[in-house]
C-alpha atoms as a PDB file:
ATOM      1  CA  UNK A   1       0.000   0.000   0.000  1.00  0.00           C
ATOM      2  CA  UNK A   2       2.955   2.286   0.978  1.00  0.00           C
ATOM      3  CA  UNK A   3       4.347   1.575  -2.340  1.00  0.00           C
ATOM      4  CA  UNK A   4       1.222   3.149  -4.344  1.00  0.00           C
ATOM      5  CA  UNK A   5       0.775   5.802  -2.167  1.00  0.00           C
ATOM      6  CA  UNK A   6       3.866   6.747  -3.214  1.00  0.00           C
ATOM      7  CA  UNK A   7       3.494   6.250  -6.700  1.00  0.00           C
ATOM      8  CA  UNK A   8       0.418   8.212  -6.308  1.00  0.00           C
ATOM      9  CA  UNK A   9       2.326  11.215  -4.804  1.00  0.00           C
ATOM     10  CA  UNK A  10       4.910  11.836  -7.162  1.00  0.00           C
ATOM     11  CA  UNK A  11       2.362  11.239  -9.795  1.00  0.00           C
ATOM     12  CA  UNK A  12       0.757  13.962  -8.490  1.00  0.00           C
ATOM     13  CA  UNK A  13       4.025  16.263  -8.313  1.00  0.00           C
ATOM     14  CA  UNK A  14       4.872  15.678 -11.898  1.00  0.00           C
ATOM     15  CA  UNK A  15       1.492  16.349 -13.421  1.00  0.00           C
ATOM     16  CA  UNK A  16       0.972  19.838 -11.415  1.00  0.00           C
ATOM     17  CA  UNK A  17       4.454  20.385 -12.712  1.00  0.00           C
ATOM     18  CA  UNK A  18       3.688  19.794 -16.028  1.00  0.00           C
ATOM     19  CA  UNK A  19       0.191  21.828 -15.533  1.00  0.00           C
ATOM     20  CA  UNK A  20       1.299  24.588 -13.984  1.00  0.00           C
ATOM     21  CA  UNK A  21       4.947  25.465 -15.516  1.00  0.00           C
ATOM     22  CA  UNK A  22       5.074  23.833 -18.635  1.00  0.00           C
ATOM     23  CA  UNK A  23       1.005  24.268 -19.816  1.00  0.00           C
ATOM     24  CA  UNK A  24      -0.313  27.239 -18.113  1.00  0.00           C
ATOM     25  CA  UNK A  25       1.905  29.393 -19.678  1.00  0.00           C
ATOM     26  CA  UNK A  26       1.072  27.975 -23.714  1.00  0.00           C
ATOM     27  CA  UNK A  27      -2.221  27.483 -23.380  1.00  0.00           C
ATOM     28  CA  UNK A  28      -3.131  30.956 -21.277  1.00  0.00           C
ATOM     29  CA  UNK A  29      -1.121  32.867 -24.003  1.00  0.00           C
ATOM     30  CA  UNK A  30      -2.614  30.646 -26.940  1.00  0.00           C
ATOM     31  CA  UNK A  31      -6.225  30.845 -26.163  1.00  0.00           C
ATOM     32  CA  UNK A  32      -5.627  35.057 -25.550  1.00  0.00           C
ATOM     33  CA  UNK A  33      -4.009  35.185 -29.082  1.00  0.00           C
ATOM     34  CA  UNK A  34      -6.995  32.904 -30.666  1.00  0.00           C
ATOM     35  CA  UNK A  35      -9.646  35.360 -28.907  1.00  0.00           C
ATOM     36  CA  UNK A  36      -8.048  38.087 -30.265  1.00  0.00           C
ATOM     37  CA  UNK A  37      -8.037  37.161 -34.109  1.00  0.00           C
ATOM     38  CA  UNK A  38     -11.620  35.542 -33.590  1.00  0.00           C
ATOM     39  CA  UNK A  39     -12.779  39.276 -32.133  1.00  0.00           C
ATOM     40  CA  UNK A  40     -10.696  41.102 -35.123  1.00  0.00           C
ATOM     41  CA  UNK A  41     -12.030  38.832 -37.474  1.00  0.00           C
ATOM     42  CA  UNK A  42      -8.814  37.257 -38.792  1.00  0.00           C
ATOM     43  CA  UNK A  43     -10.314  33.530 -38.155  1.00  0.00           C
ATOM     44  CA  UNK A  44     -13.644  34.064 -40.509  1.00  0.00           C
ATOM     45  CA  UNK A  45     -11.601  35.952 -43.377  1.00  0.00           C
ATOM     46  CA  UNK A  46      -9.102  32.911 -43.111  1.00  0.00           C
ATOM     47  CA  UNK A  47     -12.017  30.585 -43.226  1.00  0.00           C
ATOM     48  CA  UNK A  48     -13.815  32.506 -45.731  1.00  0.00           C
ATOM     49  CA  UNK A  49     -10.989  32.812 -48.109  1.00  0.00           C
ATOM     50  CA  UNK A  50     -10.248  29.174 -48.239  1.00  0.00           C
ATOM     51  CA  UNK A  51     -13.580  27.728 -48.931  1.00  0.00           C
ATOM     52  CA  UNK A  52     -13.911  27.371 -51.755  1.00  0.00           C
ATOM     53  CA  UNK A  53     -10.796  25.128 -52.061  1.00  0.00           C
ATOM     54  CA  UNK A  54     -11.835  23.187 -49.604  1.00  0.00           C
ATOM     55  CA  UNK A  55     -14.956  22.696 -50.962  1.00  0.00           C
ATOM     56  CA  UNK A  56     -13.638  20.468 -53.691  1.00  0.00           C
ATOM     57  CA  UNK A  57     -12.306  18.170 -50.559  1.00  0.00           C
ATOM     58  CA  UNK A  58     -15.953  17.707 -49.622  1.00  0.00           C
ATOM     59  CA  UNK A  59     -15.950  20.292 -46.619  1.00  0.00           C
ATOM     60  CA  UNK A  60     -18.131  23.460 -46.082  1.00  0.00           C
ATOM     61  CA  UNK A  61     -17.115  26.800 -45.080  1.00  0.00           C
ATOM     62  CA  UNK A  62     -17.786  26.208 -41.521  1.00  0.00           C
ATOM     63  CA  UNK A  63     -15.444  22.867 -42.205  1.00  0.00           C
ATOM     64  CA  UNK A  64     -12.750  25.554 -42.698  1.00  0.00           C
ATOM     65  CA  UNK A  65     -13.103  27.213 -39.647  1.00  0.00           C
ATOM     66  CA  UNK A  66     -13.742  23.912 -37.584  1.00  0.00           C
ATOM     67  CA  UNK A  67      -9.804  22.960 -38.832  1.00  0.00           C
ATOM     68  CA  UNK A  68      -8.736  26.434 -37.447  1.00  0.00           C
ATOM     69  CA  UNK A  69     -10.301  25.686 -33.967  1.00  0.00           C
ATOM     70  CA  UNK A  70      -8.884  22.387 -33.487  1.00  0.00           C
ATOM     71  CA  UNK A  71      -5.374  23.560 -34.785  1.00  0.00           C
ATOM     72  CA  UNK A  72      -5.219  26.516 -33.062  1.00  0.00           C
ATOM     73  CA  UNK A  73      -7.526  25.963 -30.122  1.00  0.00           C
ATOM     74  CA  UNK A  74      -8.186  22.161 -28.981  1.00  0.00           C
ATOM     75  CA  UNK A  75      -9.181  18.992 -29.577  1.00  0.00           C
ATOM     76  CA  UNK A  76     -13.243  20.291 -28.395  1.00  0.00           C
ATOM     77  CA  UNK A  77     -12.915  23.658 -30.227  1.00  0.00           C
ATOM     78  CA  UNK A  78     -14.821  22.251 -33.009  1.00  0.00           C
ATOM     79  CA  UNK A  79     -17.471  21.175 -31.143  1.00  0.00           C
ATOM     80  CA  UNK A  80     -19.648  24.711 -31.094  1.00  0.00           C
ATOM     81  CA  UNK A  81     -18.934  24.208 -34.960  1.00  0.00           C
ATOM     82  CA  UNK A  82     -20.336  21.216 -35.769  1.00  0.00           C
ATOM     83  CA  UNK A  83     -23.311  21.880 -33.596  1.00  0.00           C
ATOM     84  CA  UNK A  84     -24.033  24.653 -35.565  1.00  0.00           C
ATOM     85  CA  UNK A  85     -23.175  22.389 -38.485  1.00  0.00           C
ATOM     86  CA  UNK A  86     -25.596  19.822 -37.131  1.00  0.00           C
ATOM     87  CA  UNK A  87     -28.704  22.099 -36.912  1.00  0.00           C
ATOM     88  CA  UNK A  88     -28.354  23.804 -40.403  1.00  0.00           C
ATOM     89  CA  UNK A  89     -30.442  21.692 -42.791  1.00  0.00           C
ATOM     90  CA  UNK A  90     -28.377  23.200 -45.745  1.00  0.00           C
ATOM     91  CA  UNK A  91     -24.881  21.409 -44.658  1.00  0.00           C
ATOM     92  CA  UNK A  92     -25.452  17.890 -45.927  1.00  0.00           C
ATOM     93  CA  UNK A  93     -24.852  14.755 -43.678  1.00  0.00           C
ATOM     94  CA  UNK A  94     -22.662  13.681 -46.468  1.00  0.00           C
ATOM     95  CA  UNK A  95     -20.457  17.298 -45.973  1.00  0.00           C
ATOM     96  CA  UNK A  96     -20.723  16.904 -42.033  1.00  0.00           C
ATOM     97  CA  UNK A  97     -19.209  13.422 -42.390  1.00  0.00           C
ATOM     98  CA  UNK A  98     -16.290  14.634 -44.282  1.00  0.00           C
ATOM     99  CA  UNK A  99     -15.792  17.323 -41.511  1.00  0.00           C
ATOM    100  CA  UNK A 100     -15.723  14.616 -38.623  1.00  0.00           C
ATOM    101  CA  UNK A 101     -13.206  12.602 -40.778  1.00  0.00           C
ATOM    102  CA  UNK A 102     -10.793  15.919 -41.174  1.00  0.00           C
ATOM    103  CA  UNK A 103     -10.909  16.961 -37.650  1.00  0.00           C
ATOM    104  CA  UNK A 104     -10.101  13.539 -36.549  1.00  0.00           C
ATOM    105  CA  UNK A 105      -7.053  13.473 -38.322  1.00  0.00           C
ATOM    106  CA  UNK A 106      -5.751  16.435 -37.752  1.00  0.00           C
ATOM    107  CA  UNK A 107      -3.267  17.459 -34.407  1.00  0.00           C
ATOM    108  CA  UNK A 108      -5.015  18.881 -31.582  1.00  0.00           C
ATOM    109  CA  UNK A 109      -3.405  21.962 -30.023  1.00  0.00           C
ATOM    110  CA  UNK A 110      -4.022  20.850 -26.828  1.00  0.00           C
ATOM    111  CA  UNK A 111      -1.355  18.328 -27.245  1.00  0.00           C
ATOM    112  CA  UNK A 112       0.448  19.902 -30.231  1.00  0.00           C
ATOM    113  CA  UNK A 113       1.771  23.154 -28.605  1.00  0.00           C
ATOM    114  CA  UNK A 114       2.438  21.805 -25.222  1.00  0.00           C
ATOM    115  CA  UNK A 115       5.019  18.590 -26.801  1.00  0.00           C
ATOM    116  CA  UNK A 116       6.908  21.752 -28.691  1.00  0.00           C
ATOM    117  CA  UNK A 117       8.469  22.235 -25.446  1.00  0.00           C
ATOM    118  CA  UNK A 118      10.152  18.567 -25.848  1.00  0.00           C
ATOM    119  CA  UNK A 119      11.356  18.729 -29.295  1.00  0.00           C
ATOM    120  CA  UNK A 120       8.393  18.305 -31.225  1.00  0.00           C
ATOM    121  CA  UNK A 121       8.073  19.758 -34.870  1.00  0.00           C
ATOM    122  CA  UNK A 122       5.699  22.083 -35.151  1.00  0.00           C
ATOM    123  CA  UNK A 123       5.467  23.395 -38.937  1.00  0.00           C
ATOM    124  CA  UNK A 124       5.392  19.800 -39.836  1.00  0.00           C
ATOM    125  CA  UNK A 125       3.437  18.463 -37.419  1.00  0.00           C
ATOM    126  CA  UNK A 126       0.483  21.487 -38.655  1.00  0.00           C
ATOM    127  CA  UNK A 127       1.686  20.577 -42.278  1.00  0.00           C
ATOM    128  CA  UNK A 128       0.786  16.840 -42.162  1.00  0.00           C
ATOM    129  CA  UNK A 129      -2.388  17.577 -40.165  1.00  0.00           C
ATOM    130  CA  UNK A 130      -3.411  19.431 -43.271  1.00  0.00           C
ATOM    131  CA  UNK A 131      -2.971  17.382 -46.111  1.00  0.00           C
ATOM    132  CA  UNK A 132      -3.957  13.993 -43.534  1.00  0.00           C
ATOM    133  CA  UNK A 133      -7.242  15.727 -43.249  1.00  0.00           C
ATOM    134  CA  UNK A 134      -7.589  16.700 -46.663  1.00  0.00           C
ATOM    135  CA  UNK A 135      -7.236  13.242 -47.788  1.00  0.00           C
ATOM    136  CA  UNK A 136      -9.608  11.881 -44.976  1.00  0.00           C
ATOM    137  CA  UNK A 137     -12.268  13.951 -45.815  1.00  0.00           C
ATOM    138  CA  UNK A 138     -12.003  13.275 -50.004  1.00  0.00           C
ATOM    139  CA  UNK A 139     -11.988   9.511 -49.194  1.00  0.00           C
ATOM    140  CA  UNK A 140     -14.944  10.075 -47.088  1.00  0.00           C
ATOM    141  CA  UNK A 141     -16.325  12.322 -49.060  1.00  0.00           C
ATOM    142  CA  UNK A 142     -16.125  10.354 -52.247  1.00  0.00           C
ATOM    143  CA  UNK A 143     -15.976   6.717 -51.195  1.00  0.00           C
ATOM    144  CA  UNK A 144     -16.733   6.203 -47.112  1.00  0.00           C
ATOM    145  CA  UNK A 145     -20.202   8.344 -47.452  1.00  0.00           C
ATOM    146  CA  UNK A 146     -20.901   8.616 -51.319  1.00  0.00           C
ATOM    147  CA  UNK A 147     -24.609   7.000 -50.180  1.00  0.00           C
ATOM    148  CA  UNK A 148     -25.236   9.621 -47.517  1.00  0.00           C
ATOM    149  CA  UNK A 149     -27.635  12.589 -48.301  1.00  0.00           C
ATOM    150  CA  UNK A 150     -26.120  15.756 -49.984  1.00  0.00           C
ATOM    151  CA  UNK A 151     -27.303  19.150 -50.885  1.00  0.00           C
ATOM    152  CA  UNK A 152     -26.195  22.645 -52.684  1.00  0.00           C
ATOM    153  CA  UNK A 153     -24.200  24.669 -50.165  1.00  0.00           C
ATOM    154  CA  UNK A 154     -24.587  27.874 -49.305  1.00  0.00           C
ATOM    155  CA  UNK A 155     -21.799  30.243 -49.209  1.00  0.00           C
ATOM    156  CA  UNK A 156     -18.775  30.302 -46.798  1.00  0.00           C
ATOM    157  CA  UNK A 157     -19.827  34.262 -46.144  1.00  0.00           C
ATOM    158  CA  UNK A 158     -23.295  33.349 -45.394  1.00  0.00           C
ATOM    159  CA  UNK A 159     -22.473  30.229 -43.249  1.00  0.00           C
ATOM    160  CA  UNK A 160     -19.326  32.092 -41.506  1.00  0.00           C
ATOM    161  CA  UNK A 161     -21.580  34.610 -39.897  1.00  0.00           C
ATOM    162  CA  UNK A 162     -20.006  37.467 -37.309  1.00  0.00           C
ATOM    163  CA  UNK A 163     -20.452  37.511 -33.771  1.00  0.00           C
ATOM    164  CA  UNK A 164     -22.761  41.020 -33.364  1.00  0.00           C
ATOM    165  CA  UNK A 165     -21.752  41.018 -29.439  1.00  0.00           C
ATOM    166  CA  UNK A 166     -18.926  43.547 -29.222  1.00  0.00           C
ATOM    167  CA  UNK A 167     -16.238  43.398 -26.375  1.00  0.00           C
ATOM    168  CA  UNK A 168     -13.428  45.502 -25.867  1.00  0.00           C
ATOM    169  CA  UNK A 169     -10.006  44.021 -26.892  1.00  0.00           C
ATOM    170  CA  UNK A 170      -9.064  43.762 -22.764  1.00  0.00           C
ATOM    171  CA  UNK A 171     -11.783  41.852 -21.966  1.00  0.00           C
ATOM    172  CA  UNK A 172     -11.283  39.986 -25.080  1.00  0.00           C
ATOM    173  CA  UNK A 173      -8.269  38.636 -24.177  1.00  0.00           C
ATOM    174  CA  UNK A 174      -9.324  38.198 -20.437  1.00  0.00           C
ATOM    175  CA  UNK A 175     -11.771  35.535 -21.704  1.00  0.00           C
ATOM    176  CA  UNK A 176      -9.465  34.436 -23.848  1.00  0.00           C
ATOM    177  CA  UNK A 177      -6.773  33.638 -20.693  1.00  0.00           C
ATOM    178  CA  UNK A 178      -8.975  32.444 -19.117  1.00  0.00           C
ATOM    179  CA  UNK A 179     -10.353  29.714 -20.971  1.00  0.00           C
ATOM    180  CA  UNK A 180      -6.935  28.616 -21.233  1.00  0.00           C
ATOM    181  CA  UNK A 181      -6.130  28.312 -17.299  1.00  0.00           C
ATOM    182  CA  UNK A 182      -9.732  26.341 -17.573  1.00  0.00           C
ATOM    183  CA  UNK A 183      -8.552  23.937 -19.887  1.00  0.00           C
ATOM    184  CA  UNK A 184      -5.884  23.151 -18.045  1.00  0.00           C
ATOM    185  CA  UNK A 185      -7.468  22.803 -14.890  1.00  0.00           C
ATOM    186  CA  UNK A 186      -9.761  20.137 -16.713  1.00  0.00           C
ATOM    187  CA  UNK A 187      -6.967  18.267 -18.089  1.00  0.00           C
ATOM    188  CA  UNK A 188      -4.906  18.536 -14.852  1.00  0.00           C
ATOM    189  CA  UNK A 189      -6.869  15.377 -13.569  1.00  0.00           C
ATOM    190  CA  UNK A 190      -6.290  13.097 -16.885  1.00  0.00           C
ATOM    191  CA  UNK A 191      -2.389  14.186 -16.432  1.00  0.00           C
ATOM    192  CA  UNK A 192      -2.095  13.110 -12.831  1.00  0.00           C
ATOM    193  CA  UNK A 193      -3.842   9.684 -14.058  1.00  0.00           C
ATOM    194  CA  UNK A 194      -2.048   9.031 -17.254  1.00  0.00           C
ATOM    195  CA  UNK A 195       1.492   9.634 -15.140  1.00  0.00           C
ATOM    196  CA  UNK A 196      -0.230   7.561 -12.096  1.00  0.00           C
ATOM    197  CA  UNK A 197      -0.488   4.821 -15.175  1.00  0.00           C
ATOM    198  CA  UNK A 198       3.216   4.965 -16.729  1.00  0.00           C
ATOM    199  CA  UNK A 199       4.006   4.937 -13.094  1.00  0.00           C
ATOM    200  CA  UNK A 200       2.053   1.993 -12.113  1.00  0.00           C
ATOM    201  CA  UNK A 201       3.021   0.066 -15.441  1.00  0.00           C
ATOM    202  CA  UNK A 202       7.019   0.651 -14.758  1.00  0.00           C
ATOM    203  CA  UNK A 203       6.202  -1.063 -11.032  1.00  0.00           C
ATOM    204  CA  UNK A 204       4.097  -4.219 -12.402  1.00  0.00           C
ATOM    205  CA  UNK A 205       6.650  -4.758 -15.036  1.00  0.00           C
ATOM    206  CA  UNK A 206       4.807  -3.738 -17.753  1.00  0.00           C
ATOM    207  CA  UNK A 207       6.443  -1.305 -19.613  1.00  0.00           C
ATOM    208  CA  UNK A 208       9.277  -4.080 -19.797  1.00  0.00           C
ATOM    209  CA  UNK A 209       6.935  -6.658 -21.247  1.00  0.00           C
ATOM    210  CA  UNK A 210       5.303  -3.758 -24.081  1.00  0.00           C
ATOM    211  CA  UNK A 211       8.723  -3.045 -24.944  1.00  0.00           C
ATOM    212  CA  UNK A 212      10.017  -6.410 -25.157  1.00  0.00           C
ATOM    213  CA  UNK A 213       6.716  -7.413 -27.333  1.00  0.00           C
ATOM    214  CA  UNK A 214       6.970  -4.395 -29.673  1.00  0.00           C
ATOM    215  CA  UNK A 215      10.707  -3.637 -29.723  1.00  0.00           C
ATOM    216  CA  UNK A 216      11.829  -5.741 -32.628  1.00  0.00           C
ATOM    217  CA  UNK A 217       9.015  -4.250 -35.037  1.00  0.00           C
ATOM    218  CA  UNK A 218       9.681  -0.497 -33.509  1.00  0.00           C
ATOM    219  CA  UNK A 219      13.335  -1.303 -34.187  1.00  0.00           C
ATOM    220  CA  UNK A 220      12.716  -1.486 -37.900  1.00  0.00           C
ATOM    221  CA  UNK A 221      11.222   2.007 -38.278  1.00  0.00           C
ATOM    222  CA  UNK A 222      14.370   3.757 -35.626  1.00  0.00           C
ATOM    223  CA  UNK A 223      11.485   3.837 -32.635  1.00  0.00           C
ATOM    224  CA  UNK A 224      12.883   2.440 -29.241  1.00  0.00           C
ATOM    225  CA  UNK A 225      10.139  -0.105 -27.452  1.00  0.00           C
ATOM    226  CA  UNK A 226       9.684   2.873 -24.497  1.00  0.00           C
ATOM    227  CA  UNK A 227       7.529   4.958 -27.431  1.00  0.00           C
ATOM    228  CA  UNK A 228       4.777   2.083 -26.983  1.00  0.00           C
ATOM    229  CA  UNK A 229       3.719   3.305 -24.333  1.00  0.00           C
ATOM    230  CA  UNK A 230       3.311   6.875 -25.378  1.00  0.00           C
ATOM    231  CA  UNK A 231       1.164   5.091 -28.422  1.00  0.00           C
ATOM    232  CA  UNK A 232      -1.163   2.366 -26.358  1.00  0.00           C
ATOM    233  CA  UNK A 233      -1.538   5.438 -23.086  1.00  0.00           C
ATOM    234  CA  UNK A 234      -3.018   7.728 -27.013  1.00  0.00           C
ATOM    235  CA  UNK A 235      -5.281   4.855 -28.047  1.00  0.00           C
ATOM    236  CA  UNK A 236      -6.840   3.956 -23.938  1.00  0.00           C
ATOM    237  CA  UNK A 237      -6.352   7.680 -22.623  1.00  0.00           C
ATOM    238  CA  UNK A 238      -6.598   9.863 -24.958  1.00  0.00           C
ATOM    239  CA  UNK A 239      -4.394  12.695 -26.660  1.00  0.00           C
ATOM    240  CA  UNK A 240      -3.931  14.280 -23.094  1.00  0.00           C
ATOM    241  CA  UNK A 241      -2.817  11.670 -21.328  1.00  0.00           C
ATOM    242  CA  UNK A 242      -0.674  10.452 -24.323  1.00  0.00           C
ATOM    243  CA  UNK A 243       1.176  13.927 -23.735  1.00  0.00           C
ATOM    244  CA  UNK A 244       0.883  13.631 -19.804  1.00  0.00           C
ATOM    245  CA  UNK A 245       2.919   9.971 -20.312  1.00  0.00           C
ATOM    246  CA  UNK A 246       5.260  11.508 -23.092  1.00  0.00           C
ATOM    247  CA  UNK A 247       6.915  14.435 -22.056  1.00  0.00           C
ATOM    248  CA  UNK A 248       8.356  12.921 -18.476  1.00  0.00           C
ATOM    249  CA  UNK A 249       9.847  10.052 -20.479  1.00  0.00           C
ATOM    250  CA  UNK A 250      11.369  12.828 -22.797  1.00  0.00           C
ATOM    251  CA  UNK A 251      12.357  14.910 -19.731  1.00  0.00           C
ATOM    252  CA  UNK A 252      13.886  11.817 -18.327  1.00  0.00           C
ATOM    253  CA  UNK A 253      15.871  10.790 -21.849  1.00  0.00           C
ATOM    254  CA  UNK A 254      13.976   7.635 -21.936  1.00  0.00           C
ATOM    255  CA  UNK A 255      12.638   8.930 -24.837  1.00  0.00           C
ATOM    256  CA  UNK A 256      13.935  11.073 -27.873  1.00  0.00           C
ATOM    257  CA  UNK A 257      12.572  13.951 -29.514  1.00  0.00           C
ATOM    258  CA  UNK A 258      13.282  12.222 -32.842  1.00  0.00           C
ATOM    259  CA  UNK A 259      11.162   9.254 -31.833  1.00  0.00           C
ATOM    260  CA  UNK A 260       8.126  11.988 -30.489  1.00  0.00           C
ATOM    261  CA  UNK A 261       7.949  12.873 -34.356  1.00  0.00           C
ATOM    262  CA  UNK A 262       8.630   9.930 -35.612  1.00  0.00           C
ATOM    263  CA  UNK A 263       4.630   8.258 -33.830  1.00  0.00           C
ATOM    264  CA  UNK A 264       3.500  12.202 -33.792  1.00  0.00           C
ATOM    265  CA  UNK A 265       1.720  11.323 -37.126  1.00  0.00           C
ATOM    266  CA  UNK A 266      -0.141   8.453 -35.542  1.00  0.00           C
ATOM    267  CA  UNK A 267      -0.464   9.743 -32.210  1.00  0.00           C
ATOM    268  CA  UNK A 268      -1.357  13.575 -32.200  1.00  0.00           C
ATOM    269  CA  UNK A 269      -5.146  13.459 -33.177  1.00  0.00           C
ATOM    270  CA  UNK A 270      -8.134  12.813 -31.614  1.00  0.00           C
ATOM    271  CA  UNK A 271      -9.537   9.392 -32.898  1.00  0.00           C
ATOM    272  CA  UNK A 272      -9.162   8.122 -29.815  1.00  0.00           C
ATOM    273  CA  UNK A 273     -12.127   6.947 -27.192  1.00  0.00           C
ATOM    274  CA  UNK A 274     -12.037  10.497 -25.290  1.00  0.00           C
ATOM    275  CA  UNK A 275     -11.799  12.530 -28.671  1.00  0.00           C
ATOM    276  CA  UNK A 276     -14.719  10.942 -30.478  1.00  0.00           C
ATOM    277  CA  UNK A 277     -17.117  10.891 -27.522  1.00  0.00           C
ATOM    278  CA  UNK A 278     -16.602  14.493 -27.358  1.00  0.00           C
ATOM    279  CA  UNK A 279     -16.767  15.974 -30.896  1.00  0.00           C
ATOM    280  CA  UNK A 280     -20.185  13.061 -31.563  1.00  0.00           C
ATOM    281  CA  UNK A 281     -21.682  14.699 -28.489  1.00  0.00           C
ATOM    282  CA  UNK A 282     -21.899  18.223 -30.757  1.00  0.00           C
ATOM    283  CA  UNK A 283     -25.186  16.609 -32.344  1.00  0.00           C
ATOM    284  CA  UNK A 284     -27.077  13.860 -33.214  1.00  0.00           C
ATOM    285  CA  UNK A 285     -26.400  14.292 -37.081  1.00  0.00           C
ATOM    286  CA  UNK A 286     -22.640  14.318 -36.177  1.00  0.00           C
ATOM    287  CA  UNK A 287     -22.872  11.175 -33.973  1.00  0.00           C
ATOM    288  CA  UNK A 288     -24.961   9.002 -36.573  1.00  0.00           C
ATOM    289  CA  UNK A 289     -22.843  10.086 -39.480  1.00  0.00           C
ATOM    290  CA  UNK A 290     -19.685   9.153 -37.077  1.00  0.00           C
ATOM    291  CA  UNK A 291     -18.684   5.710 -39.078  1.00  0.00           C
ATOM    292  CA  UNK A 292     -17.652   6.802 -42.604  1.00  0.00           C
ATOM    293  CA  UNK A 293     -15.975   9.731 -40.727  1.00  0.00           C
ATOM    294  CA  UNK A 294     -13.975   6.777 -39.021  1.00  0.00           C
ATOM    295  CA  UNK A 295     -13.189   5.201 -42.179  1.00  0.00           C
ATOM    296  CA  UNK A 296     -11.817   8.247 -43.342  1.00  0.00           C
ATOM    297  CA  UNK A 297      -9.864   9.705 -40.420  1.00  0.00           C
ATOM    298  CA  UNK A 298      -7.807   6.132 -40.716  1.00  0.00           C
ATOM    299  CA  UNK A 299      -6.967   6.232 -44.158  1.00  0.00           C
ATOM    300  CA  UNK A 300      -5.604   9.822 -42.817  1.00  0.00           C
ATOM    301  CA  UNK A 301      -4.099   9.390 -40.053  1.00  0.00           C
ATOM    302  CA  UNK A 302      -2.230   5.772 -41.910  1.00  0.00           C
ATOM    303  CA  UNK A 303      -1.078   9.064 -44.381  1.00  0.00           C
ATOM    304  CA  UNK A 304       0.061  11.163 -41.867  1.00  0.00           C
ATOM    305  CA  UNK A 305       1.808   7.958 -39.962  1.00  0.00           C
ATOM    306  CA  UNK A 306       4.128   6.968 -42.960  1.00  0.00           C
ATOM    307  CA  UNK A 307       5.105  10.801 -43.855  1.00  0.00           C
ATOM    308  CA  UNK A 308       6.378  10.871 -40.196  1.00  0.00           C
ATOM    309  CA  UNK A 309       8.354   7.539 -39.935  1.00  0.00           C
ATOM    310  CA  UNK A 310      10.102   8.254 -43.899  1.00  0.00           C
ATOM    311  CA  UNK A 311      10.861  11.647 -43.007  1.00  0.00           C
ATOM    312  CA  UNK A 312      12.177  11.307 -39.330  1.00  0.00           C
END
């Protein structure tokens, strides 16, 4: 019992350490900067102005501005989108499908920012989450959900449609802060678990058996067998606790910045239990549309995968 309670302590040290010093700072600044180009308008010009490109990839205009919320924001900032998404009869199931499947694939800044501290590429990372999601939602688009319903859309100007609540640029990015020291405060419990986990796992013996198991097959690709546990804590956990187990083992050198972007393209998005309960909560259109959008985000996220292992 002694030896869990400890385990249970200095799981708790390293994941307020992590919140509070390495977090805090990123995600207060981030969500402040996002607020402020939202309020200017920077976010629905961006969106507006790339529409029609992506409309060829089977997304709407609001599609556009979903991929600059879970970029720039998190893994839920799409999630007032496709609600929105979900109630307008004039977005197609077939187009909201193709959404889900991008947004899946792409990197969640939640995780994406924070793991920049420990070596991880950013203008790749954001580079790969593009063209992943682009190809997820053309395969869904086309092949996963070519039976689904489909309509004419309307325009990105008329879909993208500006706040009329004005706030001062203060307050703006008050709110903004804010909703970044919130986010962390809700992920500070997953982070205390998913080190609790890695913690637990090293005690049992665990981690030795994973890496044993997986090591010769990692080998082959340059991955050591300790990234296995960064990739099964992604795939149980989610993308929070995947970064909550990652960056001590980075911090520690039992794991390599090269090897972070070398399973970033299979790791850093949120098809993952946590993820997709959250973004199929948005609406029931969203959540009943879900499996092409699965069948998609794979074939993205496979894309995404390989670019990372040949190029790292």
């Amino acid at each position: 019992m002694q030896i869990f309670l400890d385990l249970m302590l200095a799981a708790g040290k390293t994941g307020f350490n992590l919140a509070f010093f390495v977090l805090m700072p990123i995600m207060v600044f981030m969500m402040a900067f996002m607020r402020v180009l939202d309020h200017q308008g920077v976010l629905r010009l961006a969106a507006i102005v790339v529409a029609p490109v992506l409309l060829v990839f089977g997304l709407p205009g609001l599609g556009a501005f979903a991929i600059l919320q879970i970029l720039l924001v998190s893994f839920a900032g799409p999630v007032s989108t496709f609600r929105i998404m979900d109630q307008d009869v004039e977005i197609s199931d077939r187009k909201i499908s193709s959404s889900l499947a991008a947004i899946l694939t792409m990197s969640q800044a939640n995780a994406t920012f924070p793991l920049v501290v420990v070596g991880l590429d950013l203008p790749f990372t954001m580079a790969t989450s593009v063209a992943g999601g682009l190809l997820a939602s053309f395969m869904t688009y086309r092949i996963f959900a070519r039976d689904l319903d489909d309509h004419v859309e309307k325009s990105a100007a008329e879909e993208i449609k500006k706040e009329t609540q004005k706030q001062k640029l203060v307050q703006t990015i008050m709110i903004g802060a804010e909703e970044g020291f919130q986010l962390v405060m809700k992920a500070l419990p997953m982070l205390v678990l998913a080190v609790l986990l890695v913690n637990v796992l090293k005690a049992v013996g665990a981690i030795k058996l994973i890496e044993t198991i997986f090591a010769p097959i990692l080998s082959l690709v340059g991955i050591s067998g300790a990234a296995v546990l960064s990739i099964v804590t992604k795939y149980i956990a989610g993308g929070t606790a995947m970064m909550g187990a990652t960056m001590p083992m980075i911090q520690e050198k039992t794991m390599t910045a090269v090897e972070l972007n070398k399973i970033a393209g299979f790791t850093i998005n949120p098809l993952d239990p946590v993820g997709v309960a959250v973004l199929v909560s948005s609406g029931k259109r969203v959540a009943a549309f879900a499996i092409p959008a699965l069948k998609g985000a794979a074939v993205g996220i496979l894309f995404r995968g390989i670019i990372h292992l040949v190029v790292y």
